[in-house]
PDB file of N, CA and C in Angstrom:
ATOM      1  N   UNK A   1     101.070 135.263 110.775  1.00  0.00           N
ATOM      2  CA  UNK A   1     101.227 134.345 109.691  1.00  0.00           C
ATOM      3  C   UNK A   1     102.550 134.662 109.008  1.00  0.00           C
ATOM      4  N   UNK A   2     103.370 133.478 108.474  1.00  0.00           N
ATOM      5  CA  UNK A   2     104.537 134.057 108.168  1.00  0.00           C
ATOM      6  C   UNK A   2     104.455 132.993 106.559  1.00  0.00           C
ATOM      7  N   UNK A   3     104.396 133.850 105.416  1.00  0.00           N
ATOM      8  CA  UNK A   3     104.629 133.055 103.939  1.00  0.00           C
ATOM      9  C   UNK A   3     105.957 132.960 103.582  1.00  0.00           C
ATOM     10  N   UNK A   4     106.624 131.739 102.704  1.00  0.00           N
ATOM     11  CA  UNK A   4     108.031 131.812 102.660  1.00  0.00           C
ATOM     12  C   UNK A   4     107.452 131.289 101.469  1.00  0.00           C
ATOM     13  N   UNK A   5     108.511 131.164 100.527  1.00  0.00           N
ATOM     14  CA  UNK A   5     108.444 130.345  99.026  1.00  0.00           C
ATOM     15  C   UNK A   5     108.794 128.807  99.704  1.00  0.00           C
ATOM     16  N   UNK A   6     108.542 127.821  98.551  1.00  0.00           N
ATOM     17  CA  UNK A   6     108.596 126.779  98.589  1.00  0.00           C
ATOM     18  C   UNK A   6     109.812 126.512  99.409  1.00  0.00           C
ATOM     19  N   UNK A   7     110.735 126.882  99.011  1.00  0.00           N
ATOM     20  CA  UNK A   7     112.085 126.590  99.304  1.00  0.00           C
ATOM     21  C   UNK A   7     112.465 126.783 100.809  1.00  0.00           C
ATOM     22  N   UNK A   8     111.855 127.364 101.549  1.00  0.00           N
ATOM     23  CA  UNK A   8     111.627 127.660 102.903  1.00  0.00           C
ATOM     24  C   UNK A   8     111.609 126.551 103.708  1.00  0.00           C
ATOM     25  N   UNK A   9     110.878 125.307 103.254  1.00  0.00           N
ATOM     26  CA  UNK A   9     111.116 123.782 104.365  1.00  0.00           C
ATOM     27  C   UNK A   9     112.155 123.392 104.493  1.00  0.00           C
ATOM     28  N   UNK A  10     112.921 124.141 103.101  1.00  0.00           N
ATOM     29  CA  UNK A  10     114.396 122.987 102.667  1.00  0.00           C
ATOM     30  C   UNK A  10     115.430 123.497 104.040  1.00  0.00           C
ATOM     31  N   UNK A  11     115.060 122.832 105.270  1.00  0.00           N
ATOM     32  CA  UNK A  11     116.034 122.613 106.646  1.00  0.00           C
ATOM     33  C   UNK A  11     116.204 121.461 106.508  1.00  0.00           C
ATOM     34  N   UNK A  12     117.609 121.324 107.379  1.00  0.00           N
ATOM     35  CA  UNK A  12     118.228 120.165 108.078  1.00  0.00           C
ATOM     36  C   UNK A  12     117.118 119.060 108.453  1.00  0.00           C
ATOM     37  N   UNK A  13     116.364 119.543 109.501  1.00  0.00           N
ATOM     38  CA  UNK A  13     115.380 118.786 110.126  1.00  0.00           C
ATOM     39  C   UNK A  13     114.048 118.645 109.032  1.00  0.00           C
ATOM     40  N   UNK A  14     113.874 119.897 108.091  1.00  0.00           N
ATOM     41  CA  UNK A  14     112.909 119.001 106.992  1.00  0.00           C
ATOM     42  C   UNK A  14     113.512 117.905 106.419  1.00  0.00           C
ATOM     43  N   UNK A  15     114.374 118.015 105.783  1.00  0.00           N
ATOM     44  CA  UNK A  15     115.203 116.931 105.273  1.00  0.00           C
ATOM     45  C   UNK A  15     115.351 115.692 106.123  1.00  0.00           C
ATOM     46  N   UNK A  16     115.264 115.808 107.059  1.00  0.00           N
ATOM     47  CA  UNK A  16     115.285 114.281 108.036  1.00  0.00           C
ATOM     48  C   UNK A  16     113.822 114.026 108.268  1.00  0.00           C
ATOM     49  N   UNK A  17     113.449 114.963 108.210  1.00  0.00           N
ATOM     50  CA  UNK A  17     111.647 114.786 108.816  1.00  0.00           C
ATOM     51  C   UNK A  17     110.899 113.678 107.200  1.00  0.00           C
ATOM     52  N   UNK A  18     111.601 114.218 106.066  1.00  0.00           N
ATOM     53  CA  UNK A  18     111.054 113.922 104.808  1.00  0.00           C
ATOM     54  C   UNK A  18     111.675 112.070 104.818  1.00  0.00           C
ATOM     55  N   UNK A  19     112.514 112.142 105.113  1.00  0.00           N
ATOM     56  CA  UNK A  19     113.655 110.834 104.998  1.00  0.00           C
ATOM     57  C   UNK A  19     113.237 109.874 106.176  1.00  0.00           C
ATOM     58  N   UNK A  20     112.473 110.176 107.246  1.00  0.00           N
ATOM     59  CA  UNK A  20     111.900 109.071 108.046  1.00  0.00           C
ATOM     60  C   UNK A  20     110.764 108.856 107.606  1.00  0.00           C
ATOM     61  N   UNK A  21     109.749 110.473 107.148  1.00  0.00           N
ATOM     62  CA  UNK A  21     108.578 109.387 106.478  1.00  0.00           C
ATOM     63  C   UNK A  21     108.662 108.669 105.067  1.00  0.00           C
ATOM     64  N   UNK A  22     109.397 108.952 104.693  1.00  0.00           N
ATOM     65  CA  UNK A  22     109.909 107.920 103.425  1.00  0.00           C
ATOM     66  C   UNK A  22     110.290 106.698 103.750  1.00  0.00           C
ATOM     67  N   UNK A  23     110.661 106.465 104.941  1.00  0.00           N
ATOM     68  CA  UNK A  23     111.449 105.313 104.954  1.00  0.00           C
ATOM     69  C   UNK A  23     110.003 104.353 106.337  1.00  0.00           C
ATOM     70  N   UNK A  24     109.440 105.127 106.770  1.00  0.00           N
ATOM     71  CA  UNK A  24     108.453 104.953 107.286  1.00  0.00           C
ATOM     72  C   UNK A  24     106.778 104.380 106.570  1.00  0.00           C
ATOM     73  N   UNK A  25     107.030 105.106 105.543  1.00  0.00           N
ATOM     74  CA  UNK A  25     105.718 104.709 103.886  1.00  0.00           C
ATOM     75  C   UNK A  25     106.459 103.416 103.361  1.00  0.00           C
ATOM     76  N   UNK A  26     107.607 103.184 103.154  1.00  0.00           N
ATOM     77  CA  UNK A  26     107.982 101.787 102.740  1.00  0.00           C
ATOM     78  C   UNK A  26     108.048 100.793 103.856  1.00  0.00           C
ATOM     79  N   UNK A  27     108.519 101.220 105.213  1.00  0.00           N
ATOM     80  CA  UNK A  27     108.460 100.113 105.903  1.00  0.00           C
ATOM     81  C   UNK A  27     106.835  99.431 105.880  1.00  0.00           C
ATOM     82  N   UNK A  28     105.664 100.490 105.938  1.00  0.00           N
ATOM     83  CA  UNK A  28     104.105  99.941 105.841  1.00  0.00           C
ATOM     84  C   UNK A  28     103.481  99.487 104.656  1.00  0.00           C
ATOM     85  N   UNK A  29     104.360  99.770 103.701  1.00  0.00           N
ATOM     86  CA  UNK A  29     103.968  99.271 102.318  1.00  0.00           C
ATOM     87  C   UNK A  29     104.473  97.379 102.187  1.00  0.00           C
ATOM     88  N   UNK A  30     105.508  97.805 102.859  1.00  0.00           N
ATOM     89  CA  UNK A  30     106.486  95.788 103.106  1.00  0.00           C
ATOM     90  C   UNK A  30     105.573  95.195 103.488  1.00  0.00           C
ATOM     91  N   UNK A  31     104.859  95.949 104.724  1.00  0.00           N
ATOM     92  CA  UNK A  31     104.139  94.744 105.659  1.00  0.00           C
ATOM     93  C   UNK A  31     102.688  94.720 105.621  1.00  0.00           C
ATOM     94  N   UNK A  32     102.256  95.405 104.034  1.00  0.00           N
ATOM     95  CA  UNK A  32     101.229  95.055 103.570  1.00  0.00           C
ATOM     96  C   UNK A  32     100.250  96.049 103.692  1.00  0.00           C
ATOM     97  N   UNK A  33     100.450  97.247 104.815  1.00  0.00           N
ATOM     98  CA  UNK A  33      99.609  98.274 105.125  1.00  0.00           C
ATOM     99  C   UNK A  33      99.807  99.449 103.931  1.00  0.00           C
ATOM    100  N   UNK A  34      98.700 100.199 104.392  1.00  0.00           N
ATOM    101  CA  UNK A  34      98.601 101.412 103.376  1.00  0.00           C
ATOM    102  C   UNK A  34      99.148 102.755 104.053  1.00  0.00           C
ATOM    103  N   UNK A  35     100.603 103.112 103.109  1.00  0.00           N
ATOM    104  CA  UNK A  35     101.093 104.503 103.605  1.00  0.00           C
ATOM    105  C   UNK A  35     100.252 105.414 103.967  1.00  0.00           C
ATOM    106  N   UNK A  36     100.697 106.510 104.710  1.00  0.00           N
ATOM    107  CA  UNK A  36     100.395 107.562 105.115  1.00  0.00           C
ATOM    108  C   UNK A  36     100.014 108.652 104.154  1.00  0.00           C
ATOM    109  N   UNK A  37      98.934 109.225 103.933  1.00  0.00           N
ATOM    110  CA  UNK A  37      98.523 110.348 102.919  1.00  0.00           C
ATOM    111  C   UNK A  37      98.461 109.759 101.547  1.00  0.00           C
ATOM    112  N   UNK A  38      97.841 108.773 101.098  1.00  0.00           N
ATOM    113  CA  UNK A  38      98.053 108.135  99.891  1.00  0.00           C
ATOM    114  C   UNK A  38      97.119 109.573  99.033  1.00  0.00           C
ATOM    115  N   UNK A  39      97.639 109.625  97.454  1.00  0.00           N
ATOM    116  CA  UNK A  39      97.157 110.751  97.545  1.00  0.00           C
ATOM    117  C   UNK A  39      95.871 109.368  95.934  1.00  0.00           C
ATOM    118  N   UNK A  40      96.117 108.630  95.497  1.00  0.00           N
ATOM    119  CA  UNK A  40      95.672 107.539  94.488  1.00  0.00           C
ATOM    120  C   UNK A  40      95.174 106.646  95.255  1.00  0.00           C
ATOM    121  N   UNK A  41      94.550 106.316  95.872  1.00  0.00           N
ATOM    122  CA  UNK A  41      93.807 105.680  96.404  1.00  0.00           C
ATOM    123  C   UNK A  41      93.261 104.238  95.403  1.00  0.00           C
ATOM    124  N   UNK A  42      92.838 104.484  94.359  1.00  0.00           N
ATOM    125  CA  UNK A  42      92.875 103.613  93.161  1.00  0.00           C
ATOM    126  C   UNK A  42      93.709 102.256  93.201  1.00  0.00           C
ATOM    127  N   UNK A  43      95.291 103.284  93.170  1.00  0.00           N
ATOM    128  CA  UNK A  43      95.924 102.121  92.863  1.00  0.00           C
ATOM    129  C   UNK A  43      96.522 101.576  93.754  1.00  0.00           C
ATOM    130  N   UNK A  44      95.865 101.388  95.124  1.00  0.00           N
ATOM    131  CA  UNK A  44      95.918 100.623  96.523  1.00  0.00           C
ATOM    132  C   UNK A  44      95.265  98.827  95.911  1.00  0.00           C
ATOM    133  N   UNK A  45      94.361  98.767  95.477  1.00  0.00           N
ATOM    134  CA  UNK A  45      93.528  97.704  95.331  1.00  0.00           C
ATOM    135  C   UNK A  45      94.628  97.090  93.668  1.00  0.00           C
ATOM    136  N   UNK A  46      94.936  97.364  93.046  1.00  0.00           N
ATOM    137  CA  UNK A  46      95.765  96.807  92.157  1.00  0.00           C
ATOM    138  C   UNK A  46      97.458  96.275  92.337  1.00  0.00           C
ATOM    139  N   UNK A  47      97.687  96.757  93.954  1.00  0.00           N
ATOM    140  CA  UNK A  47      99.308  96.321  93.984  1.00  0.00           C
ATOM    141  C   UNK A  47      99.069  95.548  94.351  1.00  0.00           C
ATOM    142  N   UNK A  48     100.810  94.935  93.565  1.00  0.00           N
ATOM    143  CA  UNK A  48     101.335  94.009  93.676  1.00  0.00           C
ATOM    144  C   UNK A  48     102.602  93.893  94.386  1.00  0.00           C
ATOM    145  N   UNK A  49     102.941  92.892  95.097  1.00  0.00           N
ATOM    146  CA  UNK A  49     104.778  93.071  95.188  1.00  0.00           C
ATOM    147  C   UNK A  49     105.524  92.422  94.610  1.00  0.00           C
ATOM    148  N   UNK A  50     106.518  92.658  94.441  1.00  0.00           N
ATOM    149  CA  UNK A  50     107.852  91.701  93.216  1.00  0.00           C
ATOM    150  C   UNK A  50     107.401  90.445  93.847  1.00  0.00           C
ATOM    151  N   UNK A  51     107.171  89.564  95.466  1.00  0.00           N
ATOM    152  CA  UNK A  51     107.948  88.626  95.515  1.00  0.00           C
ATOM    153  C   UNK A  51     106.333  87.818  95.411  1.00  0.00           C
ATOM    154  N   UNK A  52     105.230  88.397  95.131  1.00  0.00           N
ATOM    155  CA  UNK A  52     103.967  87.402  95.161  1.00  0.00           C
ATOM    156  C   UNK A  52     103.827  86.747  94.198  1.00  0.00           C
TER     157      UNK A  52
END
């Protein structure tokens, strides 16, 4: 087992890994689906989008 402080993900490839699922949670949010790991579940049933 190896413990690091928080700061330990902060790689190159975390940083890209973080930036596709970001950009991956909005592409499924556009097309109406529910992101990945929602952690509010709640406020799934109350959105809205700007253009409705």
């Amino acid at each position: 087992m190896v413990l690091t402080s928080h700061i330990g993900g902060a790689t190159e490839e975390g940083f890209a890994a973080m930036a596709a699922a970001a950009a991956a949670n909005i592409l499924e949010v556009l097309a109406g689906g529910t992101p990945a790991h929602v952690v509010n579940t709640d406020a799934l049933s109350n959105r809205r989008m700007p253009w409705e």
